[in-house]
N, C-alpha and C. Protein backbone atom coordinates (compact mmCIF):
# COMPACT_ATOMS: atom_id res chain seq x y z
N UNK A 1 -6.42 -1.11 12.58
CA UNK A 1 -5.80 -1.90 11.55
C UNK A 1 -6.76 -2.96 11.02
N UNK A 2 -7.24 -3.60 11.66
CA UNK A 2 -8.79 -4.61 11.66
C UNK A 2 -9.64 -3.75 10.49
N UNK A 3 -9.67 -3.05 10.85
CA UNK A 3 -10.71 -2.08 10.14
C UNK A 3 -10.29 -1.85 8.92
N UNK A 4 -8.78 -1.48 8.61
CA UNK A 4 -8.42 -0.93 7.37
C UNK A 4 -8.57 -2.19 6.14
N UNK A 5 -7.97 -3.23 7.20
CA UNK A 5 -7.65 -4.84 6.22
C UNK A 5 -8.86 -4.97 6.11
N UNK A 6 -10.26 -5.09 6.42
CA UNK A 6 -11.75 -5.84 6.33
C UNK A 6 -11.87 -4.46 5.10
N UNK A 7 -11.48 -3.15 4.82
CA UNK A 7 -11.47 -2.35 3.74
C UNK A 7 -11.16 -2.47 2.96
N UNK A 8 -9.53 -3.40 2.77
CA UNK A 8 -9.08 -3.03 1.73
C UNK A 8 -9.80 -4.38 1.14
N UNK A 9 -10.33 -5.41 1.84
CA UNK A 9 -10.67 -7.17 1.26
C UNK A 9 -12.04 -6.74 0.69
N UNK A 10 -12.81 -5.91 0.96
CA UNK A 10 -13.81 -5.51 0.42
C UNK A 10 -13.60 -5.16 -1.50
N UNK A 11 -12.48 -3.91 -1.71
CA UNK A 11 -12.53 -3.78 -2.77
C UNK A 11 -12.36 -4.77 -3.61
N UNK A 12 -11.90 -4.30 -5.06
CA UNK A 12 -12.02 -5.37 -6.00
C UNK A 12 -10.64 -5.38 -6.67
N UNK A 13 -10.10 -6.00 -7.33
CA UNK A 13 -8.35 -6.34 -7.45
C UNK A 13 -8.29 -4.97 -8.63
N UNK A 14 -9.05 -4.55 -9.29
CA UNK A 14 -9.37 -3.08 -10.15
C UNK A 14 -8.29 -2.19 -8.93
N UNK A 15 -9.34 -1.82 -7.93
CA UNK A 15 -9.10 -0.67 -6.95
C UNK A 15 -7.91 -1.05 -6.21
N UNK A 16 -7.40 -2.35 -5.92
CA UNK A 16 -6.37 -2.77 -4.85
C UNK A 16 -5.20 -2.15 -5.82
N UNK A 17 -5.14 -2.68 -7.23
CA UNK A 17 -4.48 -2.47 -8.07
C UNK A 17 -3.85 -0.55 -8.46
N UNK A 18 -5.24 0.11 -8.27
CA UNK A 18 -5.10 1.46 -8.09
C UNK A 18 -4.73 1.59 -6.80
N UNK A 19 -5.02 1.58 -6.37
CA UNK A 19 -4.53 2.01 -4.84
C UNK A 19 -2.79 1.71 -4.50
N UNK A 20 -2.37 0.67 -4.75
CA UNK A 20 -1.10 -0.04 -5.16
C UNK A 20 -0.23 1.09 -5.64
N UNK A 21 -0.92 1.52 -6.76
CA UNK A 21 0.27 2.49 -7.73
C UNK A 21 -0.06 3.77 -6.74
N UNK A 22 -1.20 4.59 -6.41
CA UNK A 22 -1.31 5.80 -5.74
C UNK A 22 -0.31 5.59 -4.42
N UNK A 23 -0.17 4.46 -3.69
CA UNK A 23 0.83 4.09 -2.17
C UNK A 23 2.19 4.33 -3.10
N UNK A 24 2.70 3.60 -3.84
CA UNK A 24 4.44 4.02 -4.30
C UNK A 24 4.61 5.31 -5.01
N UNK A 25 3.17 5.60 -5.60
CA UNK A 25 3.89 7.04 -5.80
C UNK A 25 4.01 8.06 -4.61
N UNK A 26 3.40 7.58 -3.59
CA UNK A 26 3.61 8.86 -2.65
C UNK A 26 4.84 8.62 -1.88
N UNK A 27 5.28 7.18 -1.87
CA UNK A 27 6.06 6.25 -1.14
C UNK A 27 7.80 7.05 -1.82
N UNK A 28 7.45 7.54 -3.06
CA UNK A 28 8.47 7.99 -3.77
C UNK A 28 8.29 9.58 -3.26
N UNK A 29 7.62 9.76 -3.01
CA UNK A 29 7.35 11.49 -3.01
C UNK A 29 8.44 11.45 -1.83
N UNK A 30 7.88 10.81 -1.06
CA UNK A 30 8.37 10.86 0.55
C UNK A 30 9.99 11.05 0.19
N UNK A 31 10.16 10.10 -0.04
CA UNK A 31 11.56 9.00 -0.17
C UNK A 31 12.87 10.37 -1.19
N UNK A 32 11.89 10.96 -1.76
CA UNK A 32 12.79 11.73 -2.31
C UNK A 32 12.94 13.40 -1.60
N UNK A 33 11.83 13.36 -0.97
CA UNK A 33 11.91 14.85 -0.10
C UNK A 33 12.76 14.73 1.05
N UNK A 34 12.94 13.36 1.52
CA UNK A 34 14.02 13.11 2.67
C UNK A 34 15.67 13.05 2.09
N UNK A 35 15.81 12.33 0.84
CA UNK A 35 17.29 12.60 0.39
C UNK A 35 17.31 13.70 -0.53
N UNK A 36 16.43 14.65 -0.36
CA UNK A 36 16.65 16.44 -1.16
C UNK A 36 17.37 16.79 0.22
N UNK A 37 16.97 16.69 1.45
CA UNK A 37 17.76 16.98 2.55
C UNK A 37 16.49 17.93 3.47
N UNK A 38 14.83 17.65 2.83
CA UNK A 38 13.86 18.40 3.31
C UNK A 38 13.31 17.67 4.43
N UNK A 39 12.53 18.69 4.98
CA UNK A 39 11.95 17.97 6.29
C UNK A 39 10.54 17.45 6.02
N UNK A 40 10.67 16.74 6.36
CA UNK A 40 9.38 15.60 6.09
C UNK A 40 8.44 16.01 7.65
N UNK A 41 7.36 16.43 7.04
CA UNK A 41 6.38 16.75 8.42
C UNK A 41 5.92 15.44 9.16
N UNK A 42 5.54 14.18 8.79
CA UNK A 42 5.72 12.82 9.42
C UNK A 42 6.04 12.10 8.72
N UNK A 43 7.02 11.95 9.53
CA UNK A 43 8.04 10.50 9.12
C UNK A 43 7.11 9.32 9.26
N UNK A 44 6.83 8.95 10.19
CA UNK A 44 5.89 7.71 10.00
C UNK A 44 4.86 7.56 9.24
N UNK A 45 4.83 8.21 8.56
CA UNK A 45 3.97 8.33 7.49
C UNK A 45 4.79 7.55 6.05
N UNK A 46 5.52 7.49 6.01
CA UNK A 46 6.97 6.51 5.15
C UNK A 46 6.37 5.32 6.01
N UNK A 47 6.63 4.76 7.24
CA UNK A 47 6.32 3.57 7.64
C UNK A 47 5.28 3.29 7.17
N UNK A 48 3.74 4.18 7.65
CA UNK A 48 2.65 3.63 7.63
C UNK A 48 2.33 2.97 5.97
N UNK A 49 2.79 4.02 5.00
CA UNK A 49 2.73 3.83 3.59
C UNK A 49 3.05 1.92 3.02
N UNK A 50 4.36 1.99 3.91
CA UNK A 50 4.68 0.64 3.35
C UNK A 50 4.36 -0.51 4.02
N UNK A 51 3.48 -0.34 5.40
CA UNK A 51 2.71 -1.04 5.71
C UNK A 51 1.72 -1.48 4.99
N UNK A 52 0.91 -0.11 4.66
CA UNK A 52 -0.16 -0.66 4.00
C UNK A 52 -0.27 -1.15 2.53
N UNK A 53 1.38 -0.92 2.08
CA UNK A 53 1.38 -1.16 0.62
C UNK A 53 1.45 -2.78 0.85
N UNK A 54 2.15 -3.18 2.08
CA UNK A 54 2.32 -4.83 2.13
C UNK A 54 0.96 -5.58 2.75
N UNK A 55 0.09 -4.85 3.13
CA UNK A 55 -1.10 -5.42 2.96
C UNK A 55 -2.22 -5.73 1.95
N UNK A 56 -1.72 -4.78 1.15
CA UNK A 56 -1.99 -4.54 -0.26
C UNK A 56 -1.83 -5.86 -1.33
N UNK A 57 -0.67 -5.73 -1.23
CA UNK A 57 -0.10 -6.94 -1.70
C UNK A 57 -0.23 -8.73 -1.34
N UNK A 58 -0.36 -8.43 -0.34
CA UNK A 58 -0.61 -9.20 0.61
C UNK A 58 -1.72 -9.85 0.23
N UNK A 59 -2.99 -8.88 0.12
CA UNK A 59 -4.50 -9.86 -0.63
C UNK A 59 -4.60 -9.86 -1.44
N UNK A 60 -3.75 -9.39 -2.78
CA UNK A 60 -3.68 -9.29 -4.03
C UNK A 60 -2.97 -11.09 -4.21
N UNK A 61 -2.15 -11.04 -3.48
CA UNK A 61 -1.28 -12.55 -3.20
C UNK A 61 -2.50 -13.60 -3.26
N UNK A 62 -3.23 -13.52 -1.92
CA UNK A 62 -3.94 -14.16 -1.46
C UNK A 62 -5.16 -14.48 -2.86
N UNK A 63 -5.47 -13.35 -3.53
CA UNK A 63 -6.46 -13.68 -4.47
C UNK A 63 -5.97 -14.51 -5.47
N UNK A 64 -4.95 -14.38 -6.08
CA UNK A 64 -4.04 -15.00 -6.66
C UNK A 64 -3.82 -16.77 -6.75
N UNK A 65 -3.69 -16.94 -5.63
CA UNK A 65 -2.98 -18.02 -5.21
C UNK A 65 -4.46 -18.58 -5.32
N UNK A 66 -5.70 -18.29 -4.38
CA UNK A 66 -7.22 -18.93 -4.36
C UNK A 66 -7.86 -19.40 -6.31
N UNK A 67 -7.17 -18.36 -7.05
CA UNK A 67 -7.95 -18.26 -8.76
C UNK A 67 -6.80 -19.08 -9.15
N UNK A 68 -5.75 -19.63 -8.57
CA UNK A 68 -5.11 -20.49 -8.97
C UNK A 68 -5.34 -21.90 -8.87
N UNK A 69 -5.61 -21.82 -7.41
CA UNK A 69 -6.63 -23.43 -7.12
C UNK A 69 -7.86 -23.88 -8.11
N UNK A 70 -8.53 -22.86 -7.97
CA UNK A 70 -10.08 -23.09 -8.89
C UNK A 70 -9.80 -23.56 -10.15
């Protein structure tokens, strides 16, 4: 997890921003293959998604709030 967050702080709010939309669209893929009534090959894979979408967000926040001070 260390690893993923020092990844995602690397990119640039461009790519966080892409990356953002590519996590809810799959976040939807999921979300709708489970109420079709299909079997989802990992489920935690729904968790992990919205984990990392809230980390996502999370330094998008953080950049935010810092270009607000300046």
């Amino acid at each position: 997890m260390v690893r993923e967050v020092a990844e995602l702080r690397r990119k640039s709010d461009q790519d966080l921003l892409k990356e953002l939309e590519e996590i809810r669209t799959e976040i939807r893929k999921l979300r709708s293959q489970i109420r079709a009534g299909g079997r989802v090959e990992n489920f935690m894979q729904l968790r992990n998604l919205r984990r990392r979408l809230a980390r996502v967000l999370t330094i998008l926040n953080e950049r935010r709030r810092e270009a607000e001070r300046a």
